[in-house]
N, C-alpha and C. Protein backbone atom coordinates (compact mmCIF):
# COMPACT_ATOMS: atom_id res chain seq x y z
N UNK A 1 -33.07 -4.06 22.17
CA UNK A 1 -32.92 -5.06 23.21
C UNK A 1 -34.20 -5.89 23.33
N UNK A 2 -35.10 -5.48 22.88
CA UNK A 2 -36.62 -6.13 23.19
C UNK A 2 -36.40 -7.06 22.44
N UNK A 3 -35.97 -7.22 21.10
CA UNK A 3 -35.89 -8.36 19.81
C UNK A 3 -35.29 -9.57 20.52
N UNK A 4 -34.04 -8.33 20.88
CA UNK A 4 -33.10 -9.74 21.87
C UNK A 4 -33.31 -10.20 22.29
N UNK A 5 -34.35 -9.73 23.58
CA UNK A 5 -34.77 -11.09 24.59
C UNK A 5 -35.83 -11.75 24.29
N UNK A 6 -36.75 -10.99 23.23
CA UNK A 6 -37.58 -12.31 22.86
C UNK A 6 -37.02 -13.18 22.21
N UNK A 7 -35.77 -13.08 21.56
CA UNK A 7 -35.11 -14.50 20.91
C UNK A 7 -34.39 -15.02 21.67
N UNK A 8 -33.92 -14.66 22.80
CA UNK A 8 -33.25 -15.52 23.98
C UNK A 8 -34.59 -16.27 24.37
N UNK A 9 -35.36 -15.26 25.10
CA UNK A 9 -36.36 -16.22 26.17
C UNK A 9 -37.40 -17.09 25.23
N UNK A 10 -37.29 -16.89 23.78
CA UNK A 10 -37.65 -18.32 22.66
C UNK A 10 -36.97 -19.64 22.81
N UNK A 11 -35.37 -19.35 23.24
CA UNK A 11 -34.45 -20.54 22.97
C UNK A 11 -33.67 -19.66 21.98
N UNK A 12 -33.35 -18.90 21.51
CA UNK A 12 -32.55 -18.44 20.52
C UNK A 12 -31.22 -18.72 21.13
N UNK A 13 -29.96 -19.07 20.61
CA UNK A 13 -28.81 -19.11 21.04
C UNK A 13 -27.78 -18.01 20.12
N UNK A 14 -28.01 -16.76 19.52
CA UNK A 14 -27.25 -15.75 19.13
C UNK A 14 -26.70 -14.77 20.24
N UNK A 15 -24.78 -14.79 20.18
CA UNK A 15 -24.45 -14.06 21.10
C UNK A 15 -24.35 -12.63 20.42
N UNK A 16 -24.29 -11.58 21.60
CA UNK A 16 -24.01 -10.27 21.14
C UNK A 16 -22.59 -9.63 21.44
N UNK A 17 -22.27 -9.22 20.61
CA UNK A 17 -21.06 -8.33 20.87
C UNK A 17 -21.31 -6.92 20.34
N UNK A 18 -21.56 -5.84 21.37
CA UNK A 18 -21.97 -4.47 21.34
C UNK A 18 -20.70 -3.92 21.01
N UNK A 19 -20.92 -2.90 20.60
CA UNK A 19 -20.09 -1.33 20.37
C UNK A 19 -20.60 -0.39 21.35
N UNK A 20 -19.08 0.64 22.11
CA UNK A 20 -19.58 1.48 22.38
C UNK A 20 -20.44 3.14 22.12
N UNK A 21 -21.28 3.61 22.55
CA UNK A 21 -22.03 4.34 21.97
C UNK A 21 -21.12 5.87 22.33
N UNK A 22 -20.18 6.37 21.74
CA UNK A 22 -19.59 7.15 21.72
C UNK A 22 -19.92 8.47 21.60
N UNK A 23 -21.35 8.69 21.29
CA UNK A 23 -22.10 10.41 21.38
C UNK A 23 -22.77 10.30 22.89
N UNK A 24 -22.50 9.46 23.58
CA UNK A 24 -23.09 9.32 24.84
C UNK A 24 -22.17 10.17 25.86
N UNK A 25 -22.52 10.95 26.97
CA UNK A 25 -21.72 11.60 27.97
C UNK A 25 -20.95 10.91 28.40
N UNK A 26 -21.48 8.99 29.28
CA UNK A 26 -20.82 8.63 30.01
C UNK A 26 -20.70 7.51 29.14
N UNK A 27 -19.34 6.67 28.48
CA UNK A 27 -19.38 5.84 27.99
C UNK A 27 -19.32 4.34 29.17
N UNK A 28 -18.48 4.86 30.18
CA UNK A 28 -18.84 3.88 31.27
C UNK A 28 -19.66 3.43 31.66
N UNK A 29 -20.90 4.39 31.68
CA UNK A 29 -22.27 4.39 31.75
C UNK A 29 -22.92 2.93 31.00
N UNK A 30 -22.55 3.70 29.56
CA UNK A 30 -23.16 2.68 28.22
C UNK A 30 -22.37 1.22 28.51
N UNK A 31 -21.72 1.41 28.84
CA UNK A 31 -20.75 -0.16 28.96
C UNK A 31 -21.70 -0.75 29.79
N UNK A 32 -21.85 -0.25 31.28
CA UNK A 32 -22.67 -0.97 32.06
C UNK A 32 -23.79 -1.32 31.75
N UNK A 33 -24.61 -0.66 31.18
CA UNK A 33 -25.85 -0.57 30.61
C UNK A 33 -25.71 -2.06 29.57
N UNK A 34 -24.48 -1.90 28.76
CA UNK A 34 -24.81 -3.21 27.61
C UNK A 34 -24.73 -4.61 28.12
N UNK A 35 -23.29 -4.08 29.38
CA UNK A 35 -23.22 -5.63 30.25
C UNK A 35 -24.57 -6.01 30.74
N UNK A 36 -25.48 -4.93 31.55
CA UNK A 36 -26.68 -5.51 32.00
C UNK A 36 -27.67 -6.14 31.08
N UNK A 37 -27.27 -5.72 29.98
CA UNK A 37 -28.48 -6.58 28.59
C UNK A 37 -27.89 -7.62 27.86
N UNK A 38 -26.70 -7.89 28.36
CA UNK A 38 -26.39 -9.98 27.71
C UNK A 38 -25.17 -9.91 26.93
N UNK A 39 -24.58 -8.98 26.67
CA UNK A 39 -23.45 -8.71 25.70
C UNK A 39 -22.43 -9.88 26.12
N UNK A 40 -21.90 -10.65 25.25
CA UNK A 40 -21.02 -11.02 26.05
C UNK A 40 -19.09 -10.37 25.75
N UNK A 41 -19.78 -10.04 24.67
CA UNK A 41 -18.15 -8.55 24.76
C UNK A 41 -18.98 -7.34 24.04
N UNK A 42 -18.00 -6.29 24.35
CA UNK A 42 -18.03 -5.00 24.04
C UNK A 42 -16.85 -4.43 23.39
N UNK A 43 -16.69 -3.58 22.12
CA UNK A 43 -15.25 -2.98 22.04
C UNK A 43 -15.53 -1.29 21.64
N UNK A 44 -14.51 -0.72 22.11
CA UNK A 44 -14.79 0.69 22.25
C UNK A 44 -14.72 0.75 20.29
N UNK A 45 -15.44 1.53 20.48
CA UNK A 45 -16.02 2.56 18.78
C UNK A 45 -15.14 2.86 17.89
N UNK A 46 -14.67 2.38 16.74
CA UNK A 46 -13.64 2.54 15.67
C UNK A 46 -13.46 3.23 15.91
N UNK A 47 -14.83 4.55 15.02
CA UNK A 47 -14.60 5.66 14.78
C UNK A 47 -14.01 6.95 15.61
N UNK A 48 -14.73 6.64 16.92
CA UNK A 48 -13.88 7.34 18.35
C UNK A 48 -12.22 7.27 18.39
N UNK A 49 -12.36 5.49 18.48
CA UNK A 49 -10.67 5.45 18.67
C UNK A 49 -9.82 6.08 17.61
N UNK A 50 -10.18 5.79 16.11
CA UNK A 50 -9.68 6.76 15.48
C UNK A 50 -8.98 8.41 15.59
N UNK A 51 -10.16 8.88 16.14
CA UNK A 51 -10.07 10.18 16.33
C UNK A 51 -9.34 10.64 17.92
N UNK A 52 -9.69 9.50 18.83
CA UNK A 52 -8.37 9.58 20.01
C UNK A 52 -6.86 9.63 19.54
N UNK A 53 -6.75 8.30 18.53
CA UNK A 53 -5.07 8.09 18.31
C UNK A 53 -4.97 9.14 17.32
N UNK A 54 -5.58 10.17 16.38
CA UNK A 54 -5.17 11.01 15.57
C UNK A 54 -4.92 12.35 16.46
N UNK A 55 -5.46 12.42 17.63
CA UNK A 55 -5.56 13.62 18.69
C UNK A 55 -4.41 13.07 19.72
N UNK A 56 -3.84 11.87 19.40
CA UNK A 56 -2.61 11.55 19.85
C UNK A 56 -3.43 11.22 22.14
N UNK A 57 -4.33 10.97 22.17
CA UNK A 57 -4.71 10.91 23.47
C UNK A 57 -5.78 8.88 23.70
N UNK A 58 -4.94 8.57 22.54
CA UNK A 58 -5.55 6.92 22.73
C UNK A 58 -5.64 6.41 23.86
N UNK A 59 -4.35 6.67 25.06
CA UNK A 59 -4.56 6.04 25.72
C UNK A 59 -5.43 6.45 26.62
N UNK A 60 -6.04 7.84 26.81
CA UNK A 60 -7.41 7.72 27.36
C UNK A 60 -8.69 6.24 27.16
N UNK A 61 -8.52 5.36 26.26
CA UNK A 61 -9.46 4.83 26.11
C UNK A 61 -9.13 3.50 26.94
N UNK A 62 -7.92 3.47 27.62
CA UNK A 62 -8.10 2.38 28.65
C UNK A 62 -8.48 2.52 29.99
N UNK A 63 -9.49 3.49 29.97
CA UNK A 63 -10.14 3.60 30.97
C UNK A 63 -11.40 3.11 30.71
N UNK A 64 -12.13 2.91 29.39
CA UNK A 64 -13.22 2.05 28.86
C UNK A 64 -12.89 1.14 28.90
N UNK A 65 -11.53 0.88 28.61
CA UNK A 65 -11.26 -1.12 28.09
C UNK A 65 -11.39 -1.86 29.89
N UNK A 66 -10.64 -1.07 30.77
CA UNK A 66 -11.00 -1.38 32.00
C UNK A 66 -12.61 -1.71 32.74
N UNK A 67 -12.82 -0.33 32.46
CA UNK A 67 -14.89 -0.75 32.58
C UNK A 67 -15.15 -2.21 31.84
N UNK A 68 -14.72 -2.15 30.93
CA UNK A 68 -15.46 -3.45 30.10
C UNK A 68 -14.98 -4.69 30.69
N UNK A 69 -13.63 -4.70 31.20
CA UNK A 69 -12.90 -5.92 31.84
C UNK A 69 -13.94 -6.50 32.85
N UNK A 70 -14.28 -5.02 33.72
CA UNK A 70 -14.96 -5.32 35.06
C UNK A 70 -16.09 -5.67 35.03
N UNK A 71 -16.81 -5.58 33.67
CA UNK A 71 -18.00 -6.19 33.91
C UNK A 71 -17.94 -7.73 33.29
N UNK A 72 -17.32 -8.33 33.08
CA UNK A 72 -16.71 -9.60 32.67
C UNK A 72 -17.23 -9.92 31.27
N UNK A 73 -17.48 -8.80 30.47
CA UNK A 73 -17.65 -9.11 29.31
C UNK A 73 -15.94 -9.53 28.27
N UNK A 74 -16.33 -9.96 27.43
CA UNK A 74 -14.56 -9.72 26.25
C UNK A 74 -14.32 -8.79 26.53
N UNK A 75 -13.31 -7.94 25.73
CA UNK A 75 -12.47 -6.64 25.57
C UNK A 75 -12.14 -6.78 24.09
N UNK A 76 -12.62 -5.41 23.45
CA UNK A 76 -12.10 -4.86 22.10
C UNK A 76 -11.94 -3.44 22.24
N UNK A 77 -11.19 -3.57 20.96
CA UNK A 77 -10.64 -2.15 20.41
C UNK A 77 -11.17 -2.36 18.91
N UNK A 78 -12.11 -1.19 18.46
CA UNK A 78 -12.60 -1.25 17.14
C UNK A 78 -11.50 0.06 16.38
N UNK A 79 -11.19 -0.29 14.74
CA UNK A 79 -10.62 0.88 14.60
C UNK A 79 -10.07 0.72 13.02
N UNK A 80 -9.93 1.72 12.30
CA UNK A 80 -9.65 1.43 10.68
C UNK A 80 -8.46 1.78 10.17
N UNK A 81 -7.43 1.71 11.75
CA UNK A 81 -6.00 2.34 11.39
C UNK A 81 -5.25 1.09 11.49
N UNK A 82 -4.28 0.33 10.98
CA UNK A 82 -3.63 -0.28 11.77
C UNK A 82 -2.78 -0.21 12.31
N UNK A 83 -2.34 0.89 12.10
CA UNK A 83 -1.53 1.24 13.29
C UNK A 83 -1.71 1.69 14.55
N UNK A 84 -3.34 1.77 15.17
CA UNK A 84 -3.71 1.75 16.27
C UNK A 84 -3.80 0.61 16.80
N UNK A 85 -3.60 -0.30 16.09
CA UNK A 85 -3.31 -2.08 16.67
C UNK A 85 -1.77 -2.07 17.16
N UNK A 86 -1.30 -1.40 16.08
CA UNK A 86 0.36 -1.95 16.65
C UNK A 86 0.77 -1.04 17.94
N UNK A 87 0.10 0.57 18.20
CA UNK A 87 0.34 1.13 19.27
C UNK A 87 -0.59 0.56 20.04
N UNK A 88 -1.56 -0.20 20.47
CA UNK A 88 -2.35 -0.79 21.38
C UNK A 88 -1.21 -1.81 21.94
N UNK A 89 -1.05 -2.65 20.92
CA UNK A 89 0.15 -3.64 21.27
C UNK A 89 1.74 -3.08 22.10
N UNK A 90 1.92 -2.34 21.58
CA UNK A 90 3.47 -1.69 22.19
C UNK A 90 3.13 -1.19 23.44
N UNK A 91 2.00 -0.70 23.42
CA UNK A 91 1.84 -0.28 24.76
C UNK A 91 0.70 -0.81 25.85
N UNK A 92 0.67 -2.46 25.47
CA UNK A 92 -0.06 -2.81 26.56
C UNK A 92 -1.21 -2.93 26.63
N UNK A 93 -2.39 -2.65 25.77
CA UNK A 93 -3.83 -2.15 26.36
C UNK A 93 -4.75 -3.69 26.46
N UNK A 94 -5.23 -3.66 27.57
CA UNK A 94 -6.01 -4.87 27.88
C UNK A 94 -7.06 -5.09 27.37
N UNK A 95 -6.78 -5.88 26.10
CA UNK A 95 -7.49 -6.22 25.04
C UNK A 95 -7.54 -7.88 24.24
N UNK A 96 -8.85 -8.31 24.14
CA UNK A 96 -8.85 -9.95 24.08
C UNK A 96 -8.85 -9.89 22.39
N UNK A 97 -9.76 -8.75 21.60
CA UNK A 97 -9.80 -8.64 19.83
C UNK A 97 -10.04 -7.60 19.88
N UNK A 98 -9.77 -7.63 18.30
CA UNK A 98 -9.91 -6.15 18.06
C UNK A 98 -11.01 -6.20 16.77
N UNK A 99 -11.23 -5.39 16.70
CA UNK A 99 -12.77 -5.08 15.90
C UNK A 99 -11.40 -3.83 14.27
N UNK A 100 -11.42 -5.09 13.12
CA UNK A 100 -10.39 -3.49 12.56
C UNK A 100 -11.23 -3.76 10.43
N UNK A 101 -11.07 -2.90 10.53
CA UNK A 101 -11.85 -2.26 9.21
C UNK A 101 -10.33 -2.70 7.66
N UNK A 102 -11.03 -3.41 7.23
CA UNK A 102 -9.97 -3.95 5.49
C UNK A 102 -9.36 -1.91 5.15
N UNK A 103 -10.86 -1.09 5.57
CA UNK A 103 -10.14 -0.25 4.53
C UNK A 103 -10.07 1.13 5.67
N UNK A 104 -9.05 1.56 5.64
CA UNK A 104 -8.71 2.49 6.58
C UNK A 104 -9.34 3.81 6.13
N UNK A 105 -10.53 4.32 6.75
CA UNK A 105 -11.04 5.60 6.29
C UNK A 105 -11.20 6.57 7.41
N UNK A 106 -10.71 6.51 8.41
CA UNK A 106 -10.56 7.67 9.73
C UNK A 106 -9.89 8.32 9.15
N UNK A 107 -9.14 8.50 8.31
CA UNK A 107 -8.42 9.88 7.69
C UNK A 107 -8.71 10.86 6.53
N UNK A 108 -9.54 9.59 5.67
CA UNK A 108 -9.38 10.18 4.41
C UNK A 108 -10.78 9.77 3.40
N UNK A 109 -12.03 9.70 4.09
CA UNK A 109 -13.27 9.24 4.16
C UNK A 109 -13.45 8.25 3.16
N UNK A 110 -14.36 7.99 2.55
CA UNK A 110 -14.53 6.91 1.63
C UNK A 110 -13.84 6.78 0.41
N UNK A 111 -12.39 6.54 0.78
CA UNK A 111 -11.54 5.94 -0.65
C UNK A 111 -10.95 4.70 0.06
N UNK A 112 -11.81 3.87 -0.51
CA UNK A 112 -10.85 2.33 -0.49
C UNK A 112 -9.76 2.09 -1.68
N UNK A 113 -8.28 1.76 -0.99
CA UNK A 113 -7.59 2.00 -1.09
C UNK A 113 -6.84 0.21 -1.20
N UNK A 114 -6.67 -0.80 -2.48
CA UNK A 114 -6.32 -1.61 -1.86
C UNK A 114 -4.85 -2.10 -1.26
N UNK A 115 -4.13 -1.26 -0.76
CA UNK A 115 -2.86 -1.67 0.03
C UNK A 115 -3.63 -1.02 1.23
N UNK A 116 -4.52 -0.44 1.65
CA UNK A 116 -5.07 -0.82 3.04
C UNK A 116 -5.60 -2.16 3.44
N UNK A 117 -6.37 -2.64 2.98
CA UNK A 117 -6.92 -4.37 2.94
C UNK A 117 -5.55 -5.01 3.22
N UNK A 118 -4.70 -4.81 2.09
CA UNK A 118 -3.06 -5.38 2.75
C UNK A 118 -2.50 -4.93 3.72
N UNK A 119 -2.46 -3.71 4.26
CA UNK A 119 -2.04 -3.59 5.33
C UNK A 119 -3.02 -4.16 6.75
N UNK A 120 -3.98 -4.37 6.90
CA UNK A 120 -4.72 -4.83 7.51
C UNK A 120 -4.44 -6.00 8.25
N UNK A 121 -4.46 -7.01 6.55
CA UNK A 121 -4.32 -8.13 6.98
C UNK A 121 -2.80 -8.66 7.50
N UNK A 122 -2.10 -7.95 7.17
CA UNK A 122 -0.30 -7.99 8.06
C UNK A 122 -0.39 -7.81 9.41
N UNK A 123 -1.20 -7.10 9.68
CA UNK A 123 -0.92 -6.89 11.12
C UNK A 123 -2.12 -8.15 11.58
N UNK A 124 -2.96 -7.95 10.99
CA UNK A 124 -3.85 -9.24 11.72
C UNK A 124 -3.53 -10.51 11.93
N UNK A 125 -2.51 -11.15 10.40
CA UNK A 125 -1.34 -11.85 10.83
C UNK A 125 -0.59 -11.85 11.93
N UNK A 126 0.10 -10.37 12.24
CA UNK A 126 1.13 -10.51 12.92
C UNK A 126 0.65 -10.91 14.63
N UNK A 127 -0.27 -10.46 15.03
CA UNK A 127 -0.69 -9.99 16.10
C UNK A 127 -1.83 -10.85 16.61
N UNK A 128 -1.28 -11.78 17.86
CA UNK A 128 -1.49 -12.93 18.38
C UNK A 128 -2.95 -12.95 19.50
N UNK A 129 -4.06 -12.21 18.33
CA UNK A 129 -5.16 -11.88 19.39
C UNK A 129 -6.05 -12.02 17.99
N UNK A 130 -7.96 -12.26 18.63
CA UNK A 130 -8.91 -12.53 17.46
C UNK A 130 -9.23 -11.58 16.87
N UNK A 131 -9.35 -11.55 15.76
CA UNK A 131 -9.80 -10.05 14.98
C UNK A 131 -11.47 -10.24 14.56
N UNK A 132 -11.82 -9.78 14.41
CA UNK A 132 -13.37 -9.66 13.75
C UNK A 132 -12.83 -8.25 12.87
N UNK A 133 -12.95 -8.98 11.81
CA UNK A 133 -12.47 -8.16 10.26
C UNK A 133 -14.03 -7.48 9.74
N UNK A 134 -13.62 -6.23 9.28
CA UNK A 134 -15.14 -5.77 8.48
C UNK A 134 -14.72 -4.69 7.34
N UNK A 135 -15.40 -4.53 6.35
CA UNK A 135 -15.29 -3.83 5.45
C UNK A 135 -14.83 -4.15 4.38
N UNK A 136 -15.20 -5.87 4.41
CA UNK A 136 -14.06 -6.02 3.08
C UNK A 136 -14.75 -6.07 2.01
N UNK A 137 -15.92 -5.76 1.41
CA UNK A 137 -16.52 -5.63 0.32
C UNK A 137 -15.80 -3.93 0.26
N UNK A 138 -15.62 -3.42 1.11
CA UNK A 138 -15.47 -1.74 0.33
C UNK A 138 -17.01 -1.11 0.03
N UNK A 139 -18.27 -1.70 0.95
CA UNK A 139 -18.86 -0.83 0.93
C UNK A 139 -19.34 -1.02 -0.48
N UNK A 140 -19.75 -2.62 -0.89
CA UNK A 140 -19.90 -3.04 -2.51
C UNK A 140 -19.27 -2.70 -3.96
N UNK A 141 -18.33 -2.38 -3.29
CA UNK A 141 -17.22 -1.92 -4.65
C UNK A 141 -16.41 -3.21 -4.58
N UNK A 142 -15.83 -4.09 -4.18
CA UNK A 142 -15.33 -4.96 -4.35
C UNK A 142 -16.41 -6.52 -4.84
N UNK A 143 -15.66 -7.12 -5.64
CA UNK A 143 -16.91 -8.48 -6.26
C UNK A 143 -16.72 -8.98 -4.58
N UNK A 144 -17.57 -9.69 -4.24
CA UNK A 144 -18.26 -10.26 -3.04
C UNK A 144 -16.86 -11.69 -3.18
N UNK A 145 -17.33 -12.48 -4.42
CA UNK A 145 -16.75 -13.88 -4.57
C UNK A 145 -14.72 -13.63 -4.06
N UNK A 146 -14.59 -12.61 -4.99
CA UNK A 146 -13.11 -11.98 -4.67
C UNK A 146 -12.62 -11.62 -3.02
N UNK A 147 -13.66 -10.91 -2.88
CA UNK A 147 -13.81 -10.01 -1.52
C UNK A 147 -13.48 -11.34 -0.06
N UNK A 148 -14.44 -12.20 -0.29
CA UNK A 148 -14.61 -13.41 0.47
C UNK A 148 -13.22 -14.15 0.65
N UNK A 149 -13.03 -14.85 -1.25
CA UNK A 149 -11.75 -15.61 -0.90
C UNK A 149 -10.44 -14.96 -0.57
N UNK A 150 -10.37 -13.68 -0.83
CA UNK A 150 -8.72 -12.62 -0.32
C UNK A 150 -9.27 -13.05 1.39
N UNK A 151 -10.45 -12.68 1.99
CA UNK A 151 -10.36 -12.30 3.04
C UNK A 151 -10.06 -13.86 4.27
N UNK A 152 -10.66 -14.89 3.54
CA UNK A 152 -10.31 -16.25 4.27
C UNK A 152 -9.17 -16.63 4.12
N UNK A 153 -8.49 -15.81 2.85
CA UNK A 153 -6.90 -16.47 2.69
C UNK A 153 -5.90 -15.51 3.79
N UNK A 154 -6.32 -14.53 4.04
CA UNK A 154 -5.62 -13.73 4.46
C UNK A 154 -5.60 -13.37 6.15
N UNK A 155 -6.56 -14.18 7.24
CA UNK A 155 -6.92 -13.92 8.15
C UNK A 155 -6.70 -15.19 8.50
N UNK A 156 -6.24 -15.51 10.10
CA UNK A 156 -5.93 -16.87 10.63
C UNK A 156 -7.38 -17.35 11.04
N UNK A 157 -6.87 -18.66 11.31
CA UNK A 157 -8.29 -19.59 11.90
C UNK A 157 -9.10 -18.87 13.06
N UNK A 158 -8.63 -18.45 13.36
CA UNK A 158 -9.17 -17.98 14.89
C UNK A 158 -10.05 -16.10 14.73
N UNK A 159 -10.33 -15.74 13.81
CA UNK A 159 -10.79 -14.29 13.79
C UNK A 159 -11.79 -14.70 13.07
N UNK A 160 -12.82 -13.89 12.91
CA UNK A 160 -14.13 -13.73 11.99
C UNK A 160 -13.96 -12.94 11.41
N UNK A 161 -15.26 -12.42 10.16
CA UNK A 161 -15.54 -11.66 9.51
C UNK A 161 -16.84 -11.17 9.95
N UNK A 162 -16.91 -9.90 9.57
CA UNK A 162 -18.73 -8.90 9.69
C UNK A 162 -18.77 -8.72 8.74
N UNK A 163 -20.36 -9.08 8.49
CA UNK A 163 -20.49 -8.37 7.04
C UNK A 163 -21.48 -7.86 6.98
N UNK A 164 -21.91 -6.35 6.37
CA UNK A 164 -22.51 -5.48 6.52
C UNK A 164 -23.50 -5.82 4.79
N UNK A 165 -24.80 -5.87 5.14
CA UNK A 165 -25.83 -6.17 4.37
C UNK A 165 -26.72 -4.87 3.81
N UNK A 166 -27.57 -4.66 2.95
CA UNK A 166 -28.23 -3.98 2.51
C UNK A 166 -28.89 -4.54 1.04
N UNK A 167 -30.40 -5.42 1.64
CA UNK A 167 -30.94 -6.14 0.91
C UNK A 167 -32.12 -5.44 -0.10
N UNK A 168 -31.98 -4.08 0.03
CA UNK A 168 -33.30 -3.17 -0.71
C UNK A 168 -33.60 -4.02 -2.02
N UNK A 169 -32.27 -3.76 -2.98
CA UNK A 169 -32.50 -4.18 -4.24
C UNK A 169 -31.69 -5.66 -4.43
N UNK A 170 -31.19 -5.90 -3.68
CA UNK A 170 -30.51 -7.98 -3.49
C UNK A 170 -31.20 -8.57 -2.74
N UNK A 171 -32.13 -9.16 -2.22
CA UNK A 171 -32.90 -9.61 -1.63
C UNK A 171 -32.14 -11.28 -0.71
N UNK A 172 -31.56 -11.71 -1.47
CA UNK A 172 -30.94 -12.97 -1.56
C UNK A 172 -29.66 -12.51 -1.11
N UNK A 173 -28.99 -11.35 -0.46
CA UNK A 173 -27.72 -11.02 -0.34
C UNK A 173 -27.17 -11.51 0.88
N UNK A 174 -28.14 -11.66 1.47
CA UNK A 174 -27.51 -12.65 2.88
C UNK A 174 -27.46 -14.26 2.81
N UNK A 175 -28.32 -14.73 2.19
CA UNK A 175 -28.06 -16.23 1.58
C UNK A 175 -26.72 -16.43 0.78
N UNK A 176 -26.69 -15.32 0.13
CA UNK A 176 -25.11 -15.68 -0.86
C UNK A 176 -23.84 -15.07 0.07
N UNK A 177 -23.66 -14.51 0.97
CA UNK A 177 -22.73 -14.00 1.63
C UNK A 177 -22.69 -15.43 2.52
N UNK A 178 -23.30 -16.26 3.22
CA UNK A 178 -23.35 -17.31 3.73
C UNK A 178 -22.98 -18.52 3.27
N UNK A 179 -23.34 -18.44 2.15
CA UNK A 179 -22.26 -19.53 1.23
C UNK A 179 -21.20 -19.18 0.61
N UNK A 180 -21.05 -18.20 0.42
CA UNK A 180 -19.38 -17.75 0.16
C UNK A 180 -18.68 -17.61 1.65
N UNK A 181 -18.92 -17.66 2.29
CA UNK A 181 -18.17 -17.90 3.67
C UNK A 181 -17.97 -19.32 3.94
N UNK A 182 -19.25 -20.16 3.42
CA UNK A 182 -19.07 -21.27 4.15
C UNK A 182 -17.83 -22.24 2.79
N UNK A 183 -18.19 -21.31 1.30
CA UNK A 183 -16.81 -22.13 0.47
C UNK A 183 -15.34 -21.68 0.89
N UNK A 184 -15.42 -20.35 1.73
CA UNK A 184 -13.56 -20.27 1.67
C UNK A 184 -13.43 -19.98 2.83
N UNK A 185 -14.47 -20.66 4.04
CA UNK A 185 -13.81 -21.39 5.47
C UNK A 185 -13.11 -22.42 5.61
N UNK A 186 -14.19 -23.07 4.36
CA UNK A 186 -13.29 -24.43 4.34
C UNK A 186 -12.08 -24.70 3.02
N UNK A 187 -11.97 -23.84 2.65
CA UNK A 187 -11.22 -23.51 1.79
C UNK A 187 -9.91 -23.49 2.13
């Protein structure tokens, strides 16, 4: 948070959108805590929700999505199932995006799988709310150039992408992820 506000109180104009911290006792707690440091949304923890809707007790987690309402930040649901989108949807949960992973690994740890990426993007299609998409390199197993144009063809105008960096030995990997976004935005 210190970085943060010295690049706010510089003039910086980068918004934040937090995750909740799910090894924490009180996640209500952490919610409040992120609203008080500038967030302007929050979405509860993939990996948590995962493990709620596999324990079949998801809808415990709209008691976070509520906290988050009340502090007038967005509302998300993060999560690498998609079918925790379509039971979020059937049943209501007060939610503005959802935070959802190309490759579904809450079940079955690191095998990217590509009819998960397709299943992904069907429901992100289907389902009339913003997504912030992540994982679609596979964790650098997928070519970047490939990775990019499936993922702009396949996601509506209105959702983003995250993309998860690790410049040890690419140095230049965030310059080229930035122009491959900016060829198949406008693409």
């Amino acid at each position: 948070m210190r970085i943060l506000n010295e690049y706010w109180n510089e003039g910086g104009k980068l918004q934040w959108i937090a995750q909740t911290t799910s090894e924490l006792v009180s996640i209500p707690d952490n919610v409040r805590q992120i609203a008080s440091y500038g967030a302007i949304a929050c979405y509860h923890h993939g990996s948590k929700t995962d493990s709620l809707f596999r324990e079949g007790k998801l809808d415990s987690v709209k008691e976070v999505l509520s906290v988050i309402r009340d502090t007038g930040m967005g509302v998300g649901l993060g999560t690498h199932n998609p079918e925790v989108i379509r039971y979020s949807e059937d049943n209501h949960f007060d939610v503005d995006f959802y935070m959802l992973a190309f490759y579904n690994l809450s079940a079955k740890g690191e095998i990217y799988l590509p009819e998960d990426r397709e299943s992904a993007c069907k429901i992100i299609r289907e389902v009339n709310k913003t997504f912030l998409a992540f994982k679609i390199m596979a964790a650098g197993r997928n070519n970047p150039e490939e990775a990019f144009k499936y993922t702009y063809e396949n996601i509506k105008p209105t959702d983003s992408v995250v993309i998860g960096v690790f410049t040890k030995y690419h140095p230049d990997q965030v310059k080229e992820n930035v122009n491959l976004a900016r060829k198949y935005i406008r693409g």
